[in-house]
Protein backbone atom coordinates (compact mmCIF):
# COMPACT_ATOMS: atom_id res chain seq x y z
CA UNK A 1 -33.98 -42.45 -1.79
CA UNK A 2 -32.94 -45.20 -4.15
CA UNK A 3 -29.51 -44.12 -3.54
CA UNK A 4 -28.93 -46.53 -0.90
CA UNK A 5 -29.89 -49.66 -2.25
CA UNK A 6 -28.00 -48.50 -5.46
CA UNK A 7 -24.64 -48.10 -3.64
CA UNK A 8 -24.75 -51.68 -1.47
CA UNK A 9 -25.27 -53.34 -5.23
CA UNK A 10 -22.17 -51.80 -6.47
CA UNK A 11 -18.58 -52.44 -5.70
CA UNK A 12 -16.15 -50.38 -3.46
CA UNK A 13 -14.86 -48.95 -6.24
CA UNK A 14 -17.84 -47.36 -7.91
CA UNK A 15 -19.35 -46.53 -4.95
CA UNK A 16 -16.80 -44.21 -4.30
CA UNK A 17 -16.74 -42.52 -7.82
CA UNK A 18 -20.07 -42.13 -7.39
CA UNK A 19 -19.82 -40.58 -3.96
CA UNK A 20 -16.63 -38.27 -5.28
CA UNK A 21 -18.91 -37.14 -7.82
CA UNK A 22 -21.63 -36.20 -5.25
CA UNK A 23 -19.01 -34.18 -3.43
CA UNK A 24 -17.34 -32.59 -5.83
CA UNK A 25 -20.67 -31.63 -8.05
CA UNK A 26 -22.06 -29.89 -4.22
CA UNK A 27 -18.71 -28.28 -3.41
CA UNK A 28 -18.81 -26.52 -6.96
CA UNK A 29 -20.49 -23.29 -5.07
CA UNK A 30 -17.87 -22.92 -2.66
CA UNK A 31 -15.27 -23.46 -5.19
CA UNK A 32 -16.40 -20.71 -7.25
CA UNK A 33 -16.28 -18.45 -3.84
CA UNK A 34 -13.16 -19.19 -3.27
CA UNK A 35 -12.07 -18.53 -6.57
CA UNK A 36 -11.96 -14.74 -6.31
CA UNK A 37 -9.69 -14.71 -2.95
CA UNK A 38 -7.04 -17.34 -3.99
CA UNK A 39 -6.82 -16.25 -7.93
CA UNK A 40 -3.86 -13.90 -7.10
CA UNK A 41 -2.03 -15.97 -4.90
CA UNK A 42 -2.27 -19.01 -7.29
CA UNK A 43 -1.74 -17.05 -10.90
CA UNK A 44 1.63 -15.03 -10.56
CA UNK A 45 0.54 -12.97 -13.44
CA UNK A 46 -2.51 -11.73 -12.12
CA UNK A 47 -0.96 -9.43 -10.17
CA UNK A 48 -2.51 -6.11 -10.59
CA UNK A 49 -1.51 -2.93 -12.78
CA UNK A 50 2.29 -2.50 -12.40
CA UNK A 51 5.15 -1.36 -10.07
CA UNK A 52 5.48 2.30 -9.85
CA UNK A 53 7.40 5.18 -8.20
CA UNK A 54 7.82 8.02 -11.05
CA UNK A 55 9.31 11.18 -11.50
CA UNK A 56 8.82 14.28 -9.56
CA UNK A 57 5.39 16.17 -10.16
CA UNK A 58 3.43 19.36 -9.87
CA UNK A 59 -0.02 20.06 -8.53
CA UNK A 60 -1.09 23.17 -8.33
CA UNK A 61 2.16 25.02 -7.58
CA UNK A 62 3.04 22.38 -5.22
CA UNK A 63 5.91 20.00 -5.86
CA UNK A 64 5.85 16.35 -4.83
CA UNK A 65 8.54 14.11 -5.22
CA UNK A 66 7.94 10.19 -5.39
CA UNK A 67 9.92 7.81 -3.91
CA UNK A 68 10.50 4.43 -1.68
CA UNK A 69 10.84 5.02 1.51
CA UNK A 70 10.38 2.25 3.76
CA UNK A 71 10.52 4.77 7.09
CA UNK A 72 7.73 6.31 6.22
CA UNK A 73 5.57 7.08 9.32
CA UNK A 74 3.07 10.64 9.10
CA UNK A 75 0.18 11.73 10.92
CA UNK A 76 -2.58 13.86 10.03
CA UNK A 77 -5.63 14.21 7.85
CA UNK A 78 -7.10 11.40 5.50
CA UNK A 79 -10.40 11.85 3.37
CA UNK A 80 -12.14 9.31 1.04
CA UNK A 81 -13.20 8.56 -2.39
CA UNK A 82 -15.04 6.96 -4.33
CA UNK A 83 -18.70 6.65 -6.81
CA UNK A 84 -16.69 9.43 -9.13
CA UNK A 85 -13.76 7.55 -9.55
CA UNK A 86 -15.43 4.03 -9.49
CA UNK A 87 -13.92 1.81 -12.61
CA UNK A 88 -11.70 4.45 -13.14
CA UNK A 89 -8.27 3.69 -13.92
CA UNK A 90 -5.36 4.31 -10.97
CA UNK A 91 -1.60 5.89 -11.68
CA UNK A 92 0.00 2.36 -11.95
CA UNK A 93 -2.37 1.34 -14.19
CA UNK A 94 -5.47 -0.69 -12.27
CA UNK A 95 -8.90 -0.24 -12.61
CA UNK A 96 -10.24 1.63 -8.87
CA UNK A 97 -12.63 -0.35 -7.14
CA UNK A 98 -14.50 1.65 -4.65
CA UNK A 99 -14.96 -1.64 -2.34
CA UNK A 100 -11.45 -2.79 -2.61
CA UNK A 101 -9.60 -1.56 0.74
CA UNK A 102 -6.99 0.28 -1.14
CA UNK A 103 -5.70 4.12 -0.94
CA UNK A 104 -4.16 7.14 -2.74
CA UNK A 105 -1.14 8.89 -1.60
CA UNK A 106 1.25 11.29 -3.06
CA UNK A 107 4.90 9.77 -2.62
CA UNK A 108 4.63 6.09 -1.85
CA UNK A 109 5.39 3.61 -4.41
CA UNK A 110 2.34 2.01 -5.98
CA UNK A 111 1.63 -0.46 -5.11
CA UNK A 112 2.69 -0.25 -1.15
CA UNK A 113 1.13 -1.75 2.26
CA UNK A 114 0.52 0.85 4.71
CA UNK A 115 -0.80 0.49 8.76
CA UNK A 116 -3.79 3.01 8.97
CA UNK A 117 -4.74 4.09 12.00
CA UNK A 118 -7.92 5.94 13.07
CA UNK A 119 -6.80 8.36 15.78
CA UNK A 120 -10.56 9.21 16.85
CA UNK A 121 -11.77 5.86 17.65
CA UNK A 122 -8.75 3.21 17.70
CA UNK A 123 -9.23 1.27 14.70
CA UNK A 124 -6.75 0.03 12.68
CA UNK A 125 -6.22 -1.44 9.17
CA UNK A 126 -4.04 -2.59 6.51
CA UNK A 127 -4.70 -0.75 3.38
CA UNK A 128 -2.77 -1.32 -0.02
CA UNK A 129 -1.72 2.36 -1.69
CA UNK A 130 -2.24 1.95 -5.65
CA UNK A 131 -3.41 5.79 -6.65
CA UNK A 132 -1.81 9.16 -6.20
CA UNK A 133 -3.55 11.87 -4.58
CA UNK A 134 -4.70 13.43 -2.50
CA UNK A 135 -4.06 17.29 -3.73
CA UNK A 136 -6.65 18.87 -1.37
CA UNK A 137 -4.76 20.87 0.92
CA UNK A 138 -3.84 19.41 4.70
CA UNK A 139 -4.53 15.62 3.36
CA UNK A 140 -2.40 13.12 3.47
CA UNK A 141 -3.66 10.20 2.17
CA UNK A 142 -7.28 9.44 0.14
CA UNK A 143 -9.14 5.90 1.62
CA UNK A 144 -11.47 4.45 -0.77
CA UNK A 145 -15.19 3.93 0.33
CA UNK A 146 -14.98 0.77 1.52
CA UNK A 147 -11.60 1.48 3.91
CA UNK A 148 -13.36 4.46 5.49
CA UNK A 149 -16.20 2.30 6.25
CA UNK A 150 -14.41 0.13 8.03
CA UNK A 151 -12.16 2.87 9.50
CA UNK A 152 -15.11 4.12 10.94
CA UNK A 153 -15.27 7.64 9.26
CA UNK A 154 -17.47 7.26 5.60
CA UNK A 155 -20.15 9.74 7.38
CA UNK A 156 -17.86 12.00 8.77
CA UNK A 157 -15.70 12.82 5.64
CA UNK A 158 -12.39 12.82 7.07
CA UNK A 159 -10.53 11.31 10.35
CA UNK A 160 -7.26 11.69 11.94
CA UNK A 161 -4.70 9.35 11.62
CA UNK A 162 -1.50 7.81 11.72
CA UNK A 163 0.07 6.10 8.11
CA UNK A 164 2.57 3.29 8.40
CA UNK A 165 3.98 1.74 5.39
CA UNK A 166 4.64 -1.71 6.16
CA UNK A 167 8.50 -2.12 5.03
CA UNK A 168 8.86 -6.14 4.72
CA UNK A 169 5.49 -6.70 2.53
CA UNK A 170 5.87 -3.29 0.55
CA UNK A 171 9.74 -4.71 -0.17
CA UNK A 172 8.07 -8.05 -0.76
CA UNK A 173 5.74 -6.61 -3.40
CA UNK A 174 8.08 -4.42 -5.08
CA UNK A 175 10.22 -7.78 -6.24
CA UNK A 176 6.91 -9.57 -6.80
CA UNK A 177 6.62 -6.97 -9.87
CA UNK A 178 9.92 -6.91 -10.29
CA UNK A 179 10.22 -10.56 -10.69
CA UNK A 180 7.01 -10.44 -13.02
CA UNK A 181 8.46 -7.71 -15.43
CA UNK A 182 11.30 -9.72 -16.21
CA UNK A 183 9.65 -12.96 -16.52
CA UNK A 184 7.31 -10.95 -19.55
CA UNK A 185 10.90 -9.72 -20.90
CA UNK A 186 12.16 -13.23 -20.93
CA UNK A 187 8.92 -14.57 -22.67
CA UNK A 188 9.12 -11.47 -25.17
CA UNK A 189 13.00 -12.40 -26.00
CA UNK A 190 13.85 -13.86 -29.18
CA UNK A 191 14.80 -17.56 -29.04
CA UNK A 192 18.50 -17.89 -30.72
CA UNK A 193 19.99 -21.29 -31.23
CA UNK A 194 22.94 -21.95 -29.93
CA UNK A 195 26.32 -23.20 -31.68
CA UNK A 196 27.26 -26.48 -31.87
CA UNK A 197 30.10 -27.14 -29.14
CA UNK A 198 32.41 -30.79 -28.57
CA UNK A 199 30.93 -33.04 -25.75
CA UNK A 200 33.17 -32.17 -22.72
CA UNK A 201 32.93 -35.59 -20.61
CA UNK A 202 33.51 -34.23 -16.90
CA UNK A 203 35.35 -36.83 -14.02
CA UNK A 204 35.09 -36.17 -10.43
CA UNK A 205 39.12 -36.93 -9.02
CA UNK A 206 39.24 -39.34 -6.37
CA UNK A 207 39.60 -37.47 -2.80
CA UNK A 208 38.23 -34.35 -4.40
CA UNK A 209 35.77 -32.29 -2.04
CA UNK A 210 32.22 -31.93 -3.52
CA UNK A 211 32.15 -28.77 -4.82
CA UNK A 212 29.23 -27.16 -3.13
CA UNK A 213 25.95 -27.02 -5.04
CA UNK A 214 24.85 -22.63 -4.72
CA UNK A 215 22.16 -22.07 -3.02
CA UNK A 216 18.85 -21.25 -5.78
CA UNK A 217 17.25 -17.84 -5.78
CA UNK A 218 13.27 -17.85 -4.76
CA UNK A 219 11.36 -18.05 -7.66
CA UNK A 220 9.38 -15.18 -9.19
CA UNK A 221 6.28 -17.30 -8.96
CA UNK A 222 6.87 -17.62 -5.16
CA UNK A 223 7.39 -14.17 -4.86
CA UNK A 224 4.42 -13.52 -6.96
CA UNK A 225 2.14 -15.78 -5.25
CA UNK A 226 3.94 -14.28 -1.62
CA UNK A 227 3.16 -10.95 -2.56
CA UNK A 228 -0.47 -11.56 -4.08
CA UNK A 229 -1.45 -13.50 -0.76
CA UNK A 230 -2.10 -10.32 1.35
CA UNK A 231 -3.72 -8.21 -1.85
CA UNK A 232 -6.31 -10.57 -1.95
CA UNK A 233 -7.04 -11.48 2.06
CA UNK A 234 -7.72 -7.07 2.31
CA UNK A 235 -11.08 -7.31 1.99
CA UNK A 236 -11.72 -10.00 4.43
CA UNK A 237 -9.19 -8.92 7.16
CA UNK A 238 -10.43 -7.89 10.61
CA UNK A 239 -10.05 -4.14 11.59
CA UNK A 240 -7.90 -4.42 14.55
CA UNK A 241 -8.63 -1.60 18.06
CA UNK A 242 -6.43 0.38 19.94
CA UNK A 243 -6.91 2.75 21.96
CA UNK A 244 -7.93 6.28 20.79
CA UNK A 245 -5.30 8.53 21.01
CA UNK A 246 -6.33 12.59 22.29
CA UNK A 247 -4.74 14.61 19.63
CA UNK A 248 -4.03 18.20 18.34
CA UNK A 249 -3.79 19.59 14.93
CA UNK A 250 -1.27 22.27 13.67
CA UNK A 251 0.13 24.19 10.60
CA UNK A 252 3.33 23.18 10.18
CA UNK A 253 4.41 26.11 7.90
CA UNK A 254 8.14 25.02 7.60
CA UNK A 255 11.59 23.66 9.12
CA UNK A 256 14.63 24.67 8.40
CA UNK A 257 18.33 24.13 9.05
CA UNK A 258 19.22 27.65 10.04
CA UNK A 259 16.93 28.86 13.36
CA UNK A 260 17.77 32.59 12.13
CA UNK A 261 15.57 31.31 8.96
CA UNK A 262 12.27 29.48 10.81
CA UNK A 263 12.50 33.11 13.24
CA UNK A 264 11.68 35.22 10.12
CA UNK A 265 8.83 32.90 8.80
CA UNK A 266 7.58 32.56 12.52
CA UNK A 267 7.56 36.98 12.62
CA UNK A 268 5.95 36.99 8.93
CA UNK A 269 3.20 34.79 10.10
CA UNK A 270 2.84 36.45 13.82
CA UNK A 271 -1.08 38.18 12.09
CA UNK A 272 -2.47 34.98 11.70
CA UNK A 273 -1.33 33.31 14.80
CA UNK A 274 0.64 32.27 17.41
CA UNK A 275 3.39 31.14 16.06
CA UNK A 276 6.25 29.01 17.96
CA UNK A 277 9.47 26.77 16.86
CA UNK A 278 10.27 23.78 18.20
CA UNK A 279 13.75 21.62 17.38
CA UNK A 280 13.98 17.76 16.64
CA UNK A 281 17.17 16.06 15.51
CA UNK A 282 17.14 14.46 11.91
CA UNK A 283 20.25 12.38 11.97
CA UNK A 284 22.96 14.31 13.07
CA UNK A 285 21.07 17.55 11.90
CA UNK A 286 19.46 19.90 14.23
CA UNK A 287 16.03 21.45 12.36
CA UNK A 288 13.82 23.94 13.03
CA UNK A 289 10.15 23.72 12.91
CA UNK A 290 7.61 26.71 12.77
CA UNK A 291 4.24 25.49 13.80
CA UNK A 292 0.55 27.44 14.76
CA UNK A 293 -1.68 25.60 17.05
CA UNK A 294 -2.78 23.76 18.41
CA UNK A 295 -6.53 24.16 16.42
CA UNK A 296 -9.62 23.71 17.25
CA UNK A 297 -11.54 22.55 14.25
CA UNK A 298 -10.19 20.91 10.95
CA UNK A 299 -12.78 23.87 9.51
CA UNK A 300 -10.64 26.75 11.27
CA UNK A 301 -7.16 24.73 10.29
CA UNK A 302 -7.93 24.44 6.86
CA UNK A 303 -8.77 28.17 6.75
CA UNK A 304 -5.59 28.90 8.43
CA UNK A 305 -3.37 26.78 6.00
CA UNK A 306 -4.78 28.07 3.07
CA UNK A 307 -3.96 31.45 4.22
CA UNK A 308 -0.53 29.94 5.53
CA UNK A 309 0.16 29.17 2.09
CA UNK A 310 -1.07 32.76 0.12
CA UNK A 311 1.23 34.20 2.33
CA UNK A 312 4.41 32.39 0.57
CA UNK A 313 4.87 29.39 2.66
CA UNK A 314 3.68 26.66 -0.04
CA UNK A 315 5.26 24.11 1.74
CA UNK A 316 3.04 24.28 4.94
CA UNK A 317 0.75 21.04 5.98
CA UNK A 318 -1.66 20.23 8.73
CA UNK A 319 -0.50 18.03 10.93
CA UNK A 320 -1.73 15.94 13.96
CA UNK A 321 0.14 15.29 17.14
């Protein structure tokens, strides 16, 4: 209360020291809240773990083979995880976070945006890949906790859906690393003086055109802060809605150039199903798909994929359509 008075004595200019000082000392809360979401976006080399694709692997007699592709687009099966792996560290090197709306898939490049979608019930999100996995059989891509939460499907277990990576952002974070890798190359670099050399005094001609000035590449630290902006807004983005989608699920249990080829597997697997091939174009290249289905239950499809795959079709997946 003696605040008043005090401020009329003094002159403009401490008066609004003091009141700066007011403001900034009750702001200091939100600042530190706001800390957290902006810290990526404003330190380039806080971006987390590093960029990576890697080599081709094997799970469990199965072969995967990582890579970028920017067309990616898949439907079918996604489960979560989560208290087991919690502080754990990811395959390009982060530390998991269970409430941190990332993901684990097998191919994608870490890290990667990708468009979730929850088939069942419409809801959509925006979920950044930085694990591999999953290896269960018929999944294609493991949510953490907190993404299935707000994907609608933590109680449930699993969901169906549609993955979209996000080409522009997921191109946009791959030269964010790159950018940061060769910045810590640069700083690592030996300094070497360089050898004296004559002054060269330069004259522009009279008449002579400006020569014109190149155009500057965008910064690392741009690209860094770019790239870090929608890592850190995850967690607070909305979950968008669409409209569910009615869906079926199938064994795809191969496709193949040759039809002769995708009519023998369709005959081997004739006991455990009906069994029927369908043709899409790839390019320029007619293929040949051998599906079962549609299924009823994900419990009766995984069932019939694991028997799919005993029975020497190791490349068969569930898949949703």
């Amino acid at each position: 209360m003696v605040a008043i008075p005090l401020l009329k004595m003094m002159n403009n200019r401490h008066a609004a020291l003091l009141l700066g000082l007011v403001l900034a000392l009750g702001g200091c809360a939100e600042m530190r809240l706001a800390t957290h979401a902006t810290k990526l976006g404003n330190d380039p080399s806080a971006l987390p773990g590093t960029y990576k694709v890697g080599n081709p692997y094997q799970i469990n007699g199965v072969w995967y083979y990582p890579a970028e592709d920017f067309d990616y687009d898949e439907t079918g099966i996604a489960s979560w995880y989560g208290p087991g792996f919690h502080a754990k560290t990811t395959a390009n090197g982060e530390t998991f976070d269970q409430n941190d709306v990332t993901a684990a898939h097998r191919t994608l490049p870490m890290p990667s945006l990708v468009r979730v979608t929850n088939l069942d019930n419409g809801r959509v999100l925006t979920v950044r890949v930085n694990d591999r996995g999953p290896y269960a059989q018929g999944r294609i891509l493991d949510l953490s906790r907190r993404s299935a939460q707000l994907l609608g499907f933590e109680g449930k277990g699993t969901a169906r859906v549609r993955v979209q990576i996000l080409p522009e952002e997921s191109r946009q974070l791959a030269a964010a690393y790159a950018g940061q890798t060769a910045n810590s190359k640069k700083e690592a670099a030996p300094q070497v003086a360089a050898a004296p050399r004559e002054t060269v005094t330069a004259q522009t001609l009279e008449g002579a055109p400006t020569p014109a000035k190149p155009s500057s590449p965008t910064p690392p630290s741009r690209l860094n802060q770019a790239a870090s902006a929608p890592i850190s807004d995850l967690k607070s983005q909305p979950v968008q809605q669409v409209s569910p989608r009615s869906t079926n699920m199938f064994i795809q249990a191969g496709s193949f150039a040759r039809y002769d080829n995708a009519q023998r597997l369709s005959a081997r697997l004739s006991s455990l199903g009906q069994a029927s091939i369908t043709q899409v174009n790839i390019g320029a290249q007619p293929m040949f798909r051998v599906r079962l289905g549609p299924i009823a239950s994900l419990d009766e499809a995984d069932r019939m994929l694991d028997q799919i795959v005993r029975s020497g079709a190791p490349d068969a997946k569930l898949i949703v359509d």
